[in-house]
PDB file of N, CA and C in Angstrom:
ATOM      1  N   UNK A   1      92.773  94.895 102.689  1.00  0.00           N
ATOM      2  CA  UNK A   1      92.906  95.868 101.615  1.00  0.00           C
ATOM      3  C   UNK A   1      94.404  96.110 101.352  1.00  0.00           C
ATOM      4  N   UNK A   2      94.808  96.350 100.168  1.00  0.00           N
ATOM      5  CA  UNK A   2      96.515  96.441  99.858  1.00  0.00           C
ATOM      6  C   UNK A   2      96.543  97.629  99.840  1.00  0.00           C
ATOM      7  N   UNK A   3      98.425  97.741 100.450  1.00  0.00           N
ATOM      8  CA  UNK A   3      98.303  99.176 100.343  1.00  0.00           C
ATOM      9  C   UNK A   3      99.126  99.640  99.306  1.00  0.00           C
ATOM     10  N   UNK A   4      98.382 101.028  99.028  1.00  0.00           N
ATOM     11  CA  UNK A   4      98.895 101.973  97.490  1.00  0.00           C
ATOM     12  C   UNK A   4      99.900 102.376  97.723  1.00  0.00           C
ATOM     13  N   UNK A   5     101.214 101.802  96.857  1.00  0.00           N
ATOM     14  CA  UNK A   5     102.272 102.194  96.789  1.00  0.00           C
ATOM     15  C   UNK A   5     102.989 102.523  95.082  1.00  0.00           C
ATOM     16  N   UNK A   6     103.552 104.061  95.541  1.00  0.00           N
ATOM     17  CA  UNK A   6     103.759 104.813  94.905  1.00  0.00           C
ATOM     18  C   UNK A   6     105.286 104.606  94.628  1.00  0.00           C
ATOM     19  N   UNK A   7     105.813 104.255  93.247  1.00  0.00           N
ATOM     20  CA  UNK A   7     106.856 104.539  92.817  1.00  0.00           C
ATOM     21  C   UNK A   7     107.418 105.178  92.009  1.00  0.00           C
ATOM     22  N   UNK A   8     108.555 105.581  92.591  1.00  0.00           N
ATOM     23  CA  UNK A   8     109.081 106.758  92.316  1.00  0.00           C
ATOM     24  C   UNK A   8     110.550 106.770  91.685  1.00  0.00           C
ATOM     25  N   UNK A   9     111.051 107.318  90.758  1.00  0.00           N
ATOM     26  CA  UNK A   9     112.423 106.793  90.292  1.00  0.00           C
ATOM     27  C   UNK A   9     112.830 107.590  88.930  1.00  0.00           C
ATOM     28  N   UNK A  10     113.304 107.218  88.042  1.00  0.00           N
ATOM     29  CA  UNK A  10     114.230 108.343  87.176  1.00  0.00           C
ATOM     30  C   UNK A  10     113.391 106.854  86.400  1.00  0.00           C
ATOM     31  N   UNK A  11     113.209 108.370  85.176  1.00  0.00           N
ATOM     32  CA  UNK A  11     112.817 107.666  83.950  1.00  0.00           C
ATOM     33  C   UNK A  11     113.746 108.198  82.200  1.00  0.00           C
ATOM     34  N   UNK A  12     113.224 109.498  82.294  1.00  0.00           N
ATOM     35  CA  UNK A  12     114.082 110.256  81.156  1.00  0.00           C
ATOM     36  C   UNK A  12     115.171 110.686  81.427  1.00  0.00           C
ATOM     37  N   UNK A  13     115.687 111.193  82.994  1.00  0.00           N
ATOM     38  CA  UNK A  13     116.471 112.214  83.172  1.00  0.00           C
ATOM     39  C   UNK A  13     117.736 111.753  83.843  1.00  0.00           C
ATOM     40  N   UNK A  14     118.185 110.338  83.615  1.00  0.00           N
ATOM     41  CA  UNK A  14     118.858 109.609  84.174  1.00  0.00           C
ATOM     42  C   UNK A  14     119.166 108.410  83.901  1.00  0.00           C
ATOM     43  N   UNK A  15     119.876 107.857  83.356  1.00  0.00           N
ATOM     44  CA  UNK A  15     120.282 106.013  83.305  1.00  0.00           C
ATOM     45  C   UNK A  15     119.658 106.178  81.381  1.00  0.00           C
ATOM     46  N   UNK A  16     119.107 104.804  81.184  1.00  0.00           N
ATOM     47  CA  UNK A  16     118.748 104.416  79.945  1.00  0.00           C
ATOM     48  C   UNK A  16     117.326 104.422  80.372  1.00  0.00           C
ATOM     49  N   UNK A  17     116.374 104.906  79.330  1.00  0.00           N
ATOM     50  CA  UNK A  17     114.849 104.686  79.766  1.00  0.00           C
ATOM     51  C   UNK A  17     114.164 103.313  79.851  1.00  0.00           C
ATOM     52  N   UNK A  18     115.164 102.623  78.891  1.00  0.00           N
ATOM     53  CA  UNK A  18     114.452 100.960  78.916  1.00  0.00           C
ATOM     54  C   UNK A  18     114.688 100.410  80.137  1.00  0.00           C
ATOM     55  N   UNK A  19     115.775 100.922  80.891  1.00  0.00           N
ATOM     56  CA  UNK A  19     116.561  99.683  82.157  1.00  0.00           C
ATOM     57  C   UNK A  19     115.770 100.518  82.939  1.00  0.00           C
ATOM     58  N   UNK A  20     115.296 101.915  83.155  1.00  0.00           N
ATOM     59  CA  UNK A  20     114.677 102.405  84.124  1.00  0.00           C
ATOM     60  C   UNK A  20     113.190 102.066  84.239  1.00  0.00           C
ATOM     61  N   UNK A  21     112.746 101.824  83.020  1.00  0.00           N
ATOM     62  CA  UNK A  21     111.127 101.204  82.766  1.00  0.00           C
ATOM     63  C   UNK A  21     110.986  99.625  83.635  1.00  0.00           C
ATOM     64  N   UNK A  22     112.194  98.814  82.841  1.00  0.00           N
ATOM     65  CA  UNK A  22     112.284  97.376  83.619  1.00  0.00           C
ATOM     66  C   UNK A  22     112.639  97.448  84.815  1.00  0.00           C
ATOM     67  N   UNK A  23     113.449  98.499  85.504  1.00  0.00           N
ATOM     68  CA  UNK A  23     113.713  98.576  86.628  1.00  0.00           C
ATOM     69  C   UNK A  23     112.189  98.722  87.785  1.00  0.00           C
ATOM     70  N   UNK A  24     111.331  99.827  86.963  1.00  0.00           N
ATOM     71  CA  UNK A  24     109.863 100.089  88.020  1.00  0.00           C
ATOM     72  C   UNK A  24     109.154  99.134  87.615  1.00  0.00           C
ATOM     73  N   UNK A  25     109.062  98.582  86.653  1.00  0.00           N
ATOM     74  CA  UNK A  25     108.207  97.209  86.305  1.00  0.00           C
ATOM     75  C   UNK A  25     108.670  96.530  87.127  1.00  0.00           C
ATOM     76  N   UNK A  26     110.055  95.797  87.584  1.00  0.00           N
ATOM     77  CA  UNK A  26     110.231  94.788  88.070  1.00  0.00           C
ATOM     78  C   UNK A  26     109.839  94.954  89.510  1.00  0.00           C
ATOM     79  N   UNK A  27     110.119  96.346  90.546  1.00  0.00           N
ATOM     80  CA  UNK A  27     109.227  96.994  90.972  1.00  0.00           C
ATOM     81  C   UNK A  27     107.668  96.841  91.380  1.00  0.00           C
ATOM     82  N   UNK A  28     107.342  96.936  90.490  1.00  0.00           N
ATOM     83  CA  UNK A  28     105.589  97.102  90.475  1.00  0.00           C
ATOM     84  C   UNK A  28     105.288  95.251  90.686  1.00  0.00           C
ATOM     85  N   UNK A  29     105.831  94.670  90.150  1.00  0.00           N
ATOM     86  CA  UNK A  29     105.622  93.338  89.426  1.00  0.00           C
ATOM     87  C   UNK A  29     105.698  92.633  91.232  1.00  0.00           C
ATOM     88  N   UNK A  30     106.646  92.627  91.877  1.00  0.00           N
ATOM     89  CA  UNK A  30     107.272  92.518  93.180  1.00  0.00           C
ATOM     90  C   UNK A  30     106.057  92.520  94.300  1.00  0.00           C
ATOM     91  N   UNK A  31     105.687  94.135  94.173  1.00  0.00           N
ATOM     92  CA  UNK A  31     105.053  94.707  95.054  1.00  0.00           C
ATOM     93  C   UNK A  31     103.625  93.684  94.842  1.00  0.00           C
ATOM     94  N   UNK A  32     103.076  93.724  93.600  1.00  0.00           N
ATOM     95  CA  UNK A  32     101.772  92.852  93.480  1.00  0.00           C
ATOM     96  C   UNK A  32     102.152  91.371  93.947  1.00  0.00           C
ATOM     97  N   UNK A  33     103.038  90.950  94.001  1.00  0.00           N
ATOM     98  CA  UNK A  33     103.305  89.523  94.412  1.00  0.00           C
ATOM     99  C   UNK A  33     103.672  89.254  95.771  1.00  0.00           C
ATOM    100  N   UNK A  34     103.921  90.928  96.380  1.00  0.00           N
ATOM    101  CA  UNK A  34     103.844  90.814  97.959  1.00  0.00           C
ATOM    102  C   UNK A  34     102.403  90.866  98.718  1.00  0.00           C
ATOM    103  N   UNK A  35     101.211  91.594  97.409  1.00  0.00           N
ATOM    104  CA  UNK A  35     100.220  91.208  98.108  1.00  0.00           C
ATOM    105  C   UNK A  35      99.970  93.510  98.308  1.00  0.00           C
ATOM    106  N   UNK A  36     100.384  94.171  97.462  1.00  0.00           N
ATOM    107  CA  UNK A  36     100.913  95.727  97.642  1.00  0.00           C
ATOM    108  C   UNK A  36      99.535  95.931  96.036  1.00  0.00           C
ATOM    109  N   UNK A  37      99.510  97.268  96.142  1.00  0.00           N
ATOM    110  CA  UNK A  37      98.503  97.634  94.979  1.00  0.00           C
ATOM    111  C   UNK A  37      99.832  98.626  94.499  1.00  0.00           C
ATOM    112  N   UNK A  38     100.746  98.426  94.105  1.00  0.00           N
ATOM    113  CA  UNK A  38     101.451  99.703  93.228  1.00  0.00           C
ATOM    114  C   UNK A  38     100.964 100.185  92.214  1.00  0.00           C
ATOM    115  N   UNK A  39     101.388 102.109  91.907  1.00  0.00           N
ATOM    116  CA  UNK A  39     101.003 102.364  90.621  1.00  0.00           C
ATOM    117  C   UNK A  39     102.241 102.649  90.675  1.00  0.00           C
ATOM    118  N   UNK A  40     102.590 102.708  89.144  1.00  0.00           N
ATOM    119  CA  UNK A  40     103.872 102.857  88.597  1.00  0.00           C
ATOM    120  C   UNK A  40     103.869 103.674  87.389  1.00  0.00           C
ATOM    121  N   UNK A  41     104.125 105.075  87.653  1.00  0.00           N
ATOM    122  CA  UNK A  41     103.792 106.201  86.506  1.00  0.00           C
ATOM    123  C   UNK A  41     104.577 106.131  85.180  1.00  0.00           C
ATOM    124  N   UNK A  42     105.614 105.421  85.969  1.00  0.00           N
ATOM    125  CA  UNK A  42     106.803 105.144  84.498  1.00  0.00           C
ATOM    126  C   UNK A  42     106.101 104.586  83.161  1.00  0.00           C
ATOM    127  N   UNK A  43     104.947 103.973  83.575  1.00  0.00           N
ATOM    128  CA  UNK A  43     104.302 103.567  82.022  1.00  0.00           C
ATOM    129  C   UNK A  43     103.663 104.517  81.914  1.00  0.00           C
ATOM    130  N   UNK A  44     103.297 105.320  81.751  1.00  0.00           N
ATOM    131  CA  UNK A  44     102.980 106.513  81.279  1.00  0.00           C
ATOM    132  C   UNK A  44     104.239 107.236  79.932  1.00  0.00           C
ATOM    133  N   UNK A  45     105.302 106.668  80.272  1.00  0.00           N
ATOM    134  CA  UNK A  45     105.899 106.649  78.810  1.00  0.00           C
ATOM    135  C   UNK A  45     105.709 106.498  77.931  1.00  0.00           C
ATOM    136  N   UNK A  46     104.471 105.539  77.762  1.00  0.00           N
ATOM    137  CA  UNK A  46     104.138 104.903  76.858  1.00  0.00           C
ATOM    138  C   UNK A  46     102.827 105.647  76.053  1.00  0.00           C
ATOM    139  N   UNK A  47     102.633 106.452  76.549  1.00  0.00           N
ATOM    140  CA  UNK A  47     101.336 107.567  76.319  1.00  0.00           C
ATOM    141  C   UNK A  47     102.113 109.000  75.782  1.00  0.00           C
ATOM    142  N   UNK A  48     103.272 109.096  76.254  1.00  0.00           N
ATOM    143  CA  UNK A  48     103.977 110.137  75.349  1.00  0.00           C
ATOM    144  C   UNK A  48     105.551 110.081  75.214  1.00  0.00           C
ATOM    145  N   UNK A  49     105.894 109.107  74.391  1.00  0.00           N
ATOM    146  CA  UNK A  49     107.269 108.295  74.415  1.00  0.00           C
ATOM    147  C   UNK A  49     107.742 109.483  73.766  1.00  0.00           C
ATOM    148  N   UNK A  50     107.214 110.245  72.996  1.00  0.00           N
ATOM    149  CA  UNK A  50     107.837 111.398  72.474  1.00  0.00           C
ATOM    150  C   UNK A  50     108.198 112.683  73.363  1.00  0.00           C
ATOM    151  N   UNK A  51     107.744 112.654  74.419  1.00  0.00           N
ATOM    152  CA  UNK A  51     107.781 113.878  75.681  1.00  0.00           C
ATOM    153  C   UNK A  51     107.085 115.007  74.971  1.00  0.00           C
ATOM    154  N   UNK A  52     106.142 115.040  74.323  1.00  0.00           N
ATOM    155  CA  UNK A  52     105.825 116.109  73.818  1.00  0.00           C
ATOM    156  C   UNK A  52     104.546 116.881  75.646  1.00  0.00           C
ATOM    157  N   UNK A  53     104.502 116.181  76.231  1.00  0.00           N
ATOM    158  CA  UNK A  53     103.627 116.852  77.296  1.00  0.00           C
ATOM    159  C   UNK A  53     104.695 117.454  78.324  1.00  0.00           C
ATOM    160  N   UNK A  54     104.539 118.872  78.780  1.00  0.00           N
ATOM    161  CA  UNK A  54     105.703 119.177  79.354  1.00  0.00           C
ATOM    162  C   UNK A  54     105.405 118.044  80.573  1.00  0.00           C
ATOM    163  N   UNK A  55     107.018 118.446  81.390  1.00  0.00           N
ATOM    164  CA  UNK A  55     107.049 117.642  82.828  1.00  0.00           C
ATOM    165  C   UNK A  55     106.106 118.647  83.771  1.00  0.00           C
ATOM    166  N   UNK A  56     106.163 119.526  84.194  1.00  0.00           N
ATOM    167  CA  UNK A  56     104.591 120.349  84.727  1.00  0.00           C
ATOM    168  C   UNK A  56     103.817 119.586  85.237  1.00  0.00           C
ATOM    169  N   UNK A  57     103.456 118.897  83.455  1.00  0.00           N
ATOM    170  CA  UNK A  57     101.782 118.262  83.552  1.00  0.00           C
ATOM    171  C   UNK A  57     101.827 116.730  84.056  1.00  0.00           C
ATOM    172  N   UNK A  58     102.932 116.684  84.126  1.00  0.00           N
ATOM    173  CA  UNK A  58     102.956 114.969  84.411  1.00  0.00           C
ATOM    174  C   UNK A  58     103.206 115.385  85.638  1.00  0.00           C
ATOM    175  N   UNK A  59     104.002 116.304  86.378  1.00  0.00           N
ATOM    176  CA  UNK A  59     103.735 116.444  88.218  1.00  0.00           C
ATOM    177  C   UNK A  59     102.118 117.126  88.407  1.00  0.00           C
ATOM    178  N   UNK A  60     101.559 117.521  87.833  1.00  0.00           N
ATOM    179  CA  UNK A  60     100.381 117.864  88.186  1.00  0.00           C
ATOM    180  C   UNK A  60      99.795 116.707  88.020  1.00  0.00           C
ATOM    181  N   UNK A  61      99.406 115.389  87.339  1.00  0.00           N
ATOM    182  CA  UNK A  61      99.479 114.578  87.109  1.00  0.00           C
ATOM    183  C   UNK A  61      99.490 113.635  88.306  1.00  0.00           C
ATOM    184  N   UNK A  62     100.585 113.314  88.601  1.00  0.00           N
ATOM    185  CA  UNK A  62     101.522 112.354  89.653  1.00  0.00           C
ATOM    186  C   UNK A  62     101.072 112.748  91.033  1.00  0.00           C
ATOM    187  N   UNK A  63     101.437 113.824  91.194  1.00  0.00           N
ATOM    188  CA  UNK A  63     101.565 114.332  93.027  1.00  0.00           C
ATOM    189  C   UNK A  63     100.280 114.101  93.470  1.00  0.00           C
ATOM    190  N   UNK A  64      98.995 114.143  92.529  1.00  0.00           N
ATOM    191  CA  UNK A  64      97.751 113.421  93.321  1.00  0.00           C
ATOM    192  C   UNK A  64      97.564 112.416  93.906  1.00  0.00           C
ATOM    193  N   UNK A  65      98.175 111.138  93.098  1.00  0.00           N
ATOM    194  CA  UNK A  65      99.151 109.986  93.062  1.00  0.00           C
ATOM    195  C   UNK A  65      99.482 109.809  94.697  1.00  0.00           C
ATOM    196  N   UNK A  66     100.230 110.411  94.692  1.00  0.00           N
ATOM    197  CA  UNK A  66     101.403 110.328  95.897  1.00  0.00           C
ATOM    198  C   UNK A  66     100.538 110.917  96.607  1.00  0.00           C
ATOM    199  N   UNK A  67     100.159 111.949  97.175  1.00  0.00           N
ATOM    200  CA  UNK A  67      98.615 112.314  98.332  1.00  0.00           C
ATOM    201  C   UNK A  67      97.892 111.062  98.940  1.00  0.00           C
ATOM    202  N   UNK A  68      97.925 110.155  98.034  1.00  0.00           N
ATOM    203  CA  UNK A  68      97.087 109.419  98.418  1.00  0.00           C
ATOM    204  C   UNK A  68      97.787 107.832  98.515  1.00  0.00           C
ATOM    205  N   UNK A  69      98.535 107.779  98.549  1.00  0.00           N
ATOM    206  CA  UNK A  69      99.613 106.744  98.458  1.00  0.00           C
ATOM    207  C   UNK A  69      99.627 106.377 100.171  1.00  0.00           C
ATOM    208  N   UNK A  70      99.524 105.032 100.339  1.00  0.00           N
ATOM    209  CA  UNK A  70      99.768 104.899 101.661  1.00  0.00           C
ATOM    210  C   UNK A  70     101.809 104.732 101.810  1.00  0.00           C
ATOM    211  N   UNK A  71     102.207 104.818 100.907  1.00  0.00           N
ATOM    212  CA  UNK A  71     104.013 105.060 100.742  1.00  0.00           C
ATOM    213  C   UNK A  71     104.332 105.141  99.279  1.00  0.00           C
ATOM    214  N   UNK A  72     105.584 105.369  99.621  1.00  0.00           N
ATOM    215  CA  UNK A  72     106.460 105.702  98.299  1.00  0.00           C
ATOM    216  C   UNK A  72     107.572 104.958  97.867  1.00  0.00           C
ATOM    217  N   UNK A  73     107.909 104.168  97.192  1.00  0.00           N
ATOM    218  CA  UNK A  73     108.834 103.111  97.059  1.00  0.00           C
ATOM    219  C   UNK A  73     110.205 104.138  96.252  1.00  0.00           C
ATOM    220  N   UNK A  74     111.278 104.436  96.740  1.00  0.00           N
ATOM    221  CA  UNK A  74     111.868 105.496  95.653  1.00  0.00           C
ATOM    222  C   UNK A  74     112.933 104.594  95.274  1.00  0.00           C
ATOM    223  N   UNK A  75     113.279 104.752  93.864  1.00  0.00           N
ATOM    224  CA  UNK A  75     114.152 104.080  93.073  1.00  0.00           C
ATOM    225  C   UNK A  75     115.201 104.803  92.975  1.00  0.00           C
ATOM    226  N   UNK A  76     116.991 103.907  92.587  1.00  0.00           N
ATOM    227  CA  UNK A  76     118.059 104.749  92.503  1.00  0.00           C
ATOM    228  C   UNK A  76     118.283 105.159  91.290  1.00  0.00           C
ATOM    229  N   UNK A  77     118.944 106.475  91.320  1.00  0.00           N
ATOM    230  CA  UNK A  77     119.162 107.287  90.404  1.00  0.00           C
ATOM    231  C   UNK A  77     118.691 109.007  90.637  1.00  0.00           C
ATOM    232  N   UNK A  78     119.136 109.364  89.777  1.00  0.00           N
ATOM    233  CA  UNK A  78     119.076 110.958  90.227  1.00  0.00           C
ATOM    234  C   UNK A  78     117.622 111.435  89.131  1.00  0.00           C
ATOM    235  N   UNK A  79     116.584 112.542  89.851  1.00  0.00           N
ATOM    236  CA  UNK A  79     115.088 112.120  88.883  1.00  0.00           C
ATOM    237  C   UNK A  79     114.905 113.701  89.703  1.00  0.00           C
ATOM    238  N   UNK A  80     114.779 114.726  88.759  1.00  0.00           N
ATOM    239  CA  UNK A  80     114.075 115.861  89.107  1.00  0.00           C
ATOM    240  C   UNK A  80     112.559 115.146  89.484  1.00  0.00           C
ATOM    241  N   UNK A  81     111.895 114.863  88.913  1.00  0.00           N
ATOM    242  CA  UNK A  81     110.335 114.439  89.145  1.00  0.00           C
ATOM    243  C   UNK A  81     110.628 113.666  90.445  1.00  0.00           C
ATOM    244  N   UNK A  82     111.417 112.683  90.903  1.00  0.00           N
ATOM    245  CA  UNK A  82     111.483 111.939  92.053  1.00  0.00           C
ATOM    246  C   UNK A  82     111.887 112.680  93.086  1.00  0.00           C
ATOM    247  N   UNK A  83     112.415 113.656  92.946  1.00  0.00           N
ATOM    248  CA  UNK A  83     112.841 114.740  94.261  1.00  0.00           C
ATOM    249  C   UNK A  83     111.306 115.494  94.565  1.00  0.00           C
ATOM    250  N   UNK A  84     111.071 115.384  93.629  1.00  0.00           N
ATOM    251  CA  UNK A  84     109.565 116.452  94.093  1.00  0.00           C
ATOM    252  C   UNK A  84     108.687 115.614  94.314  1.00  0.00           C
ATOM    253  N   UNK A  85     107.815 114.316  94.007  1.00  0.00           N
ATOM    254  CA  UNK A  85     107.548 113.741  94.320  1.00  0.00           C
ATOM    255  C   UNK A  85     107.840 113.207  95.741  1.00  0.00           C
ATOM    256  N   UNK A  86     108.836 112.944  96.455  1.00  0.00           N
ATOM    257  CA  UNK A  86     109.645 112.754  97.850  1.00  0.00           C
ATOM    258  C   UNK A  86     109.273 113.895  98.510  1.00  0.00           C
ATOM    259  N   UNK A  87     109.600 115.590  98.120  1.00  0.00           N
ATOM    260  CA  UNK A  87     109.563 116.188  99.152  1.00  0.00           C
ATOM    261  C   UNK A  87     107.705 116.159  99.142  1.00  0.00           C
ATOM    262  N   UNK A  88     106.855 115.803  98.015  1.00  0.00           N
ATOM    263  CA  UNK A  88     105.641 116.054  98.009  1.00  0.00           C
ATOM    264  C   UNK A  88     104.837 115.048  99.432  1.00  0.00           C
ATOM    265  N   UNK A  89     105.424 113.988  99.211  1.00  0.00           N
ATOM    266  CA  UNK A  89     105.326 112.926  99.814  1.00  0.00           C
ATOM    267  C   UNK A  89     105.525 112.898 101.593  1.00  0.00           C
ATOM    268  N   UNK A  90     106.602 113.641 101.678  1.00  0.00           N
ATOM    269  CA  UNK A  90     107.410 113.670 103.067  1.00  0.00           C
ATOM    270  C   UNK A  90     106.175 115.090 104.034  1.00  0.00           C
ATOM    271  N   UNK A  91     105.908 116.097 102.877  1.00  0.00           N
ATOM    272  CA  UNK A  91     105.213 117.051 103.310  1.00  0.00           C
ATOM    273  C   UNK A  91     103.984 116.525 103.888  1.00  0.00           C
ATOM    274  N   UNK A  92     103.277 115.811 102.873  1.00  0.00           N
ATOM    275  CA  UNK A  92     102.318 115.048 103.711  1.00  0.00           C
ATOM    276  C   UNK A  92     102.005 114.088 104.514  1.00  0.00           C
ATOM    277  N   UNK A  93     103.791 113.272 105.132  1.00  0.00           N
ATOM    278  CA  UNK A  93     103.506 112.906 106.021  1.00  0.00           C
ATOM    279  C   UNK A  93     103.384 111.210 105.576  1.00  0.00           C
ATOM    280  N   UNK A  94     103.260 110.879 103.956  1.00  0.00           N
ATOM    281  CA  UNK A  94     103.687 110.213 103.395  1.00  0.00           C
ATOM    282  C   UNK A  94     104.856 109.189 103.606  1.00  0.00           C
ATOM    283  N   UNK A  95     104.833 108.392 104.062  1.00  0.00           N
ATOM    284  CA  UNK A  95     106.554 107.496 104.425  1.00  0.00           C
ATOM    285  C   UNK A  95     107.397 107.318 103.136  1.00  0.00           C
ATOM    286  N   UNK A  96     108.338 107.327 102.951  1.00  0.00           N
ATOM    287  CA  UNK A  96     109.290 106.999 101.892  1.00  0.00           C
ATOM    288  C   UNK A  96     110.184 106.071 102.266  1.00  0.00           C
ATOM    289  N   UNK A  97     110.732 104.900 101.293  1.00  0.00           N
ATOM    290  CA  UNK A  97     111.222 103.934 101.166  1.00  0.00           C
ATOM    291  C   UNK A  97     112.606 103.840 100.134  1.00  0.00           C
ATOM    292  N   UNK A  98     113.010 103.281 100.227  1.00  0.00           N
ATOM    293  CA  UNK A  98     114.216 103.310  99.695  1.00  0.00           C
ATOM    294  C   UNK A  98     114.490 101.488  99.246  1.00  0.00           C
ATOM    295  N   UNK A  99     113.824 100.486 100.068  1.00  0.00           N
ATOM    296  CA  UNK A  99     113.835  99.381  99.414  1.00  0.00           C
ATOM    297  C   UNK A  99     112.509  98.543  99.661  1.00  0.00           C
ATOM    298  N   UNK A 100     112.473  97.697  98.847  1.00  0.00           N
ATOM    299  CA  UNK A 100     110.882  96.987  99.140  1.00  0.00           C
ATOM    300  C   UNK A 100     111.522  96.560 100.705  1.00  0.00           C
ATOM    301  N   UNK A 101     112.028  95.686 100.672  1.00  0.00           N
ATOM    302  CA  UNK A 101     112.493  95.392 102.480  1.00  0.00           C
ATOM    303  C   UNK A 101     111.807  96.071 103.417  1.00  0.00           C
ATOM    304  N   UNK A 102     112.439  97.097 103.311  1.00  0.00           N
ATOM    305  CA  UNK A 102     111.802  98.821 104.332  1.00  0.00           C
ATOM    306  C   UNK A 102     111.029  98.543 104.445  1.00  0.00           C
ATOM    307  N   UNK A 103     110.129  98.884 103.131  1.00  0.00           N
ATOM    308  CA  UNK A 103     108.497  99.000 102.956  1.00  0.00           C
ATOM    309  C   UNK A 103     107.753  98.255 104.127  1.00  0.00           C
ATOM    310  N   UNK A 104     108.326  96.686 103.440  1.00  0.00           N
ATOM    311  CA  UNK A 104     107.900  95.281 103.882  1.00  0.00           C
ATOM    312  C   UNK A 104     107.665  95.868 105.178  1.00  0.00           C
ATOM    313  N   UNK A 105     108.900  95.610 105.838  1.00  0.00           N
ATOM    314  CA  UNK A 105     108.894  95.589 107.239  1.00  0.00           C
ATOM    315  C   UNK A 105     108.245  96.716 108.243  1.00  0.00           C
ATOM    316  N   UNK A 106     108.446  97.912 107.334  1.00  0.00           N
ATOM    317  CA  UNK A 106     107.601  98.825 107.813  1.00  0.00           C
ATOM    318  C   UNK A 106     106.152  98.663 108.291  1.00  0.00           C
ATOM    319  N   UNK A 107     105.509  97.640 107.225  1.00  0.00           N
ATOM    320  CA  UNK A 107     104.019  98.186 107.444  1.00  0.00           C
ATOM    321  C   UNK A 107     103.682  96.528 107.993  1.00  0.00           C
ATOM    322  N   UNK A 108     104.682  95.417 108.143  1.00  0.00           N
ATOM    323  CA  UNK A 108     104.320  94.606 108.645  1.00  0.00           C
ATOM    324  C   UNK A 108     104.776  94.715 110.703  1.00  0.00           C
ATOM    325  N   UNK A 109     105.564  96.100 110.508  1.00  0.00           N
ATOM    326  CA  UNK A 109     105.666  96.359 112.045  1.00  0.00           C
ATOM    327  C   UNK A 109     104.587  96.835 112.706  1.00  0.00           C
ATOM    328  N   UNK A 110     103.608  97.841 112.037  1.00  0.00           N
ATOM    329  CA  UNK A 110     103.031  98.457 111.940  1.00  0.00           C
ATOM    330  C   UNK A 110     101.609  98.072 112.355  1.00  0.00           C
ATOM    331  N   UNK A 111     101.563  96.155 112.066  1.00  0.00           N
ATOM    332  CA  UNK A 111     100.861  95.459 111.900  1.00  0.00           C
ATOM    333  C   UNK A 111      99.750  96.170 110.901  1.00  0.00           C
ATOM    334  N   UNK A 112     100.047  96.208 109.918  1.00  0.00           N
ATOM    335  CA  UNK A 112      99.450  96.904 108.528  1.00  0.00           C
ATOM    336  C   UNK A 112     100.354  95.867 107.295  1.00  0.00           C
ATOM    337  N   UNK A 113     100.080  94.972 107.583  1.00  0.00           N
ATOM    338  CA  UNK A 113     101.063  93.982 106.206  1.00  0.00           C
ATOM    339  C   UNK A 113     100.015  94.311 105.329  1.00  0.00           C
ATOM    340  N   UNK A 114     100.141  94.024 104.379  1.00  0.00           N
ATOM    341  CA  UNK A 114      99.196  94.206 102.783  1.00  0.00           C
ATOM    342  C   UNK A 114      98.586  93.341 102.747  1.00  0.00           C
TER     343      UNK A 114
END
């Protein structure tokens, strides 16, 4: 069974939204080719490219997400939503990552490879 990995990263509130979209795509794209089930909320841009839904509803949204995430892949850049997401993550005990590498090695130490 692959495991659900949650990424996490700056979309509106930081960098350019296109390089941050290709950035979790390339991301997501990675993780499925390691054999990983990522969701990647950043397309969800694409459902309100206008931001008309506050951010609220997209962490009410997300943090279910991450509950259930067997990790968290976090992307660079500075991301109100990615700080809360992390501490959401860390609270439950959730592992957080900082590069696929980590991840990798993490859950292939673990003897839990994907």
């Amino acid at each position: 069974m692959r495991k659900r990995i949650y990424i996490s990263g700056p979309l509106t509130s930081s960098g350019n939204v296109r390089e941050n979209l290709e950035r979790a795509m390339g991301a997501a794209r990675e993780l499925i080719e390691l054999g990983y089930a990522p969701f990647c909320p950043h397309l969800t841009y694409h459902v309100d490219p206008g931001e008309d839904i506050p951010h609220s509803t997209w962490m009410a949204i997300e943090l279910p997400w991450v509950a259930v995430a067997d990790g968290v892949l976090l992307l660079p850049g500075e991301s109100v939503g990615a700080e809360i997401e992390v501490t959401h993550a860390e609270r439950l005990g959730v592992p957080v990552f900082r590069s696929i590498a980590e991840l990798s090695e993490h859950f292939t130490l673990k003897g839990a490879a994907a």
